[in-house]
Protein backbone atom coordinates (compact mmCIF):
# COMPACT_ATOMS: atom_id res chain seq x y z
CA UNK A 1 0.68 40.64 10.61
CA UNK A 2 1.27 37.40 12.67
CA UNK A 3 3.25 36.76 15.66
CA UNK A 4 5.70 33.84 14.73
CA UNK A 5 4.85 30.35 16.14
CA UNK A 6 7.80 29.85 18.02
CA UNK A 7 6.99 25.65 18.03
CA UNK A 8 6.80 25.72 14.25
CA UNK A 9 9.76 27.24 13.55
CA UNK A 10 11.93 25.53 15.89
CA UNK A 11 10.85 22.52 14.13
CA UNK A 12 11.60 23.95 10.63
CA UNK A 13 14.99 24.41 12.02
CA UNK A 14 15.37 20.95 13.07
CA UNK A 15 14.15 18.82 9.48
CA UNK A 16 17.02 18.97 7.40
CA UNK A 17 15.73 19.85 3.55
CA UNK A 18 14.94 16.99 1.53
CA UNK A 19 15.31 14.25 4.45
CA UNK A 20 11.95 12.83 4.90
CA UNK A 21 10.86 10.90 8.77
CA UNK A 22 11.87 7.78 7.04
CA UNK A 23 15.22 8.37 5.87
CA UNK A 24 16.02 9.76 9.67
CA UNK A 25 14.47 6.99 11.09
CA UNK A 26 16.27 4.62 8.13
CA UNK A 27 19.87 6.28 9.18
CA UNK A 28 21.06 4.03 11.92
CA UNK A 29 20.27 0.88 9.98
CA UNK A 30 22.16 2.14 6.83
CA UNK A 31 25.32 3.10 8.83
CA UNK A 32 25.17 -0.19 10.27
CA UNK A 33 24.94 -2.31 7.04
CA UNK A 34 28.17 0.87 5.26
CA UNK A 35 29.77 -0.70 7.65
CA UNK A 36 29.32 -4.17 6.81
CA UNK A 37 29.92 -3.68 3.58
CA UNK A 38 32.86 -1.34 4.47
CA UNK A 39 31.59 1.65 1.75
CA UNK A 40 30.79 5.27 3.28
CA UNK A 41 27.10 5.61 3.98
CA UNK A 42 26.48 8.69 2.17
CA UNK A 43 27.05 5.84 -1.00
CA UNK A 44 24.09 3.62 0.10
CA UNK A 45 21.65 6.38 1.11
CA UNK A 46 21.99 7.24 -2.32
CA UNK A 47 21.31 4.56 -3.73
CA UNK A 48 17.81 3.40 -5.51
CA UNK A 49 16.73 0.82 -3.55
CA UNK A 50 13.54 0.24 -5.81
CA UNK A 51 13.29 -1.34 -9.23
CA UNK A 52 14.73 -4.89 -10.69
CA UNK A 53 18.40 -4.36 -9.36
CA UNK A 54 17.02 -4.80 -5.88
CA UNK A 55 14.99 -7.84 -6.58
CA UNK A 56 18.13 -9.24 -8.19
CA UNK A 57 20.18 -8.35 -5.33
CA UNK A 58 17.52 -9.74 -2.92
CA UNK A 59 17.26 -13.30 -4.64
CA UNK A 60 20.80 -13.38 -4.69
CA UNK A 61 21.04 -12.91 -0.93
CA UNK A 62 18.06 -15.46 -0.45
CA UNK A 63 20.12 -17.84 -2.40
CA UNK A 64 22.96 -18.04 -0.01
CA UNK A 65 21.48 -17.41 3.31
CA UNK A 66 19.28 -20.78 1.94
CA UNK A 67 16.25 -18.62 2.35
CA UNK A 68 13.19 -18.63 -0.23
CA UNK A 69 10.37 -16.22 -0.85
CA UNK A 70 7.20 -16.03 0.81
CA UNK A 71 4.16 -18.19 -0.67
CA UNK A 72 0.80 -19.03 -0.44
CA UNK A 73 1.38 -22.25 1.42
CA UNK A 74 4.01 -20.48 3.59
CA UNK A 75 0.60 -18.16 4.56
CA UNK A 76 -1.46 -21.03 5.18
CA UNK A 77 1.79 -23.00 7.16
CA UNK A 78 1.98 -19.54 9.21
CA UNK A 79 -0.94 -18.94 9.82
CA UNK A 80 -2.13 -22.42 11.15
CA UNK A 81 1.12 -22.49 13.06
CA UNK A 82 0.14 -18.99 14.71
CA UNK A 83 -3.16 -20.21 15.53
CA UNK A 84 -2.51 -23.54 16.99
CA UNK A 85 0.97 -22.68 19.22
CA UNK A 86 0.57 -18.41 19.37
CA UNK A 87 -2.53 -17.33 19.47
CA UNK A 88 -3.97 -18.88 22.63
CA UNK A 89 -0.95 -17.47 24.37
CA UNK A 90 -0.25 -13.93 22.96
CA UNK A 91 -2.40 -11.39 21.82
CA UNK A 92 -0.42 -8.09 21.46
CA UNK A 93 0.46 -7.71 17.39
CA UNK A 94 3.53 -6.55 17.85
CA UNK A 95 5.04 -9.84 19.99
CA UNK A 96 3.05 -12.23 17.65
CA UNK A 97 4.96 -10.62 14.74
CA UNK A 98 7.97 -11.21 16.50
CA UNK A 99 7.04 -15.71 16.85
CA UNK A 100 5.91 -14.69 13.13
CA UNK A 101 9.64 -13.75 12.38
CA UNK A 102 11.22 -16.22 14.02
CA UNK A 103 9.25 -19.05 12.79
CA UNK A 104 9.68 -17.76 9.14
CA UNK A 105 13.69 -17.71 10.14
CA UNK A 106 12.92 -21.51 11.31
CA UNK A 107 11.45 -22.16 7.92
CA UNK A 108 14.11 -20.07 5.84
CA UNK A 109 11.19 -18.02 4.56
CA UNK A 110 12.31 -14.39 3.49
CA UNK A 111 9.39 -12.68 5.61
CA UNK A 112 6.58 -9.79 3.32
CA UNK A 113 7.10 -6.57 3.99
CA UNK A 114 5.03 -4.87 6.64
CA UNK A 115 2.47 -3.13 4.63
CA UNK A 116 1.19 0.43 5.52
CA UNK A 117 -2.02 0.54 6.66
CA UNK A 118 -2.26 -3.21 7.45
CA UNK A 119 -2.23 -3.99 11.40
CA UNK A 120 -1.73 -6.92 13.27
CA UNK A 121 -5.22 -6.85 14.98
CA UNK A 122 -6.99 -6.58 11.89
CA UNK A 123 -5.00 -8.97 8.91
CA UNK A 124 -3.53 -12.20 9.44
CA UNK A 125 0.04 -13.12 8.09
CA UNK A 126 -1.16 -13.62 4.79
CA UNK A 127 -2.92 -10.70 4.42
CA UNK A 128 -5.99 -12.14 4.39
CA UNK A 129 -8.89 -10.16 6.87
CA UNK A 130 -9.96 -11.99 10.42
CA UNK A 131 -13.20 -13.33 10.34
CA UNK A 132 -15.42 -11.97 13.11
């Protein structure tokens, strides 16, 4: 028989069942928006935030913050504005995501979802690869 691992079992203890790294991670923003909407937050961790319901919900939030979703011209706007005022100044991804942001905020552009998988060194905002 074994001796225990005492490291693995100390972090069995410590995952709570059925609560993956994103949900943890996901818990301080959905606390923050329970109380926004003043609802408990045990109601909107619940809740199935995949499917039609959400895309409804999202265009109707688009709609009155005036913002629109992301286009194909938005990509090529972006990514000629990255290139011509960013780029020659800033080459860390994760800060040239951040002009990314607030240029799409600028623009009232709803900005894509991070992909997984996808870097900043590697893709440009519109997904398309970086010549070499």
């Amino acid at each position: 028989m074994r001796p225990a691992d005492p490291g693995r079992a100390t972090a069995r203890r410590r995952r709570r069942p059925g609560c993956s790294k994103r949900a943890r991670t996901a818990r301080p923003a959905v606390e923050f928006v329970a109380r926004q909407v003043q609802v408990p937050a045990s109601e909107l961790e619940s809740y199935d935030w995949t499917g039609r319901r959400v895309e409804y919900y999202r265009a109707q939030i688009r709609g009155h913050l005036g913002f629109r979703e992301w286009s194909v011209a938005d990509a090529e706007k972006l990514t000629t504005y990255l290139a011509e005022h960013v780029a020659h100044k800033e080459r860390r991804p994760e800060q040239v995501r951040v002009e990314l942001l607030a240029r799409c905020r600028t623009e009232s552009i709803e900005p894509r979802p991070r992909r997984a998988g996808a870097t900043g060194s590697s893709r440009l905002p519109c997904g398309r690869p970086r010549s070499r």
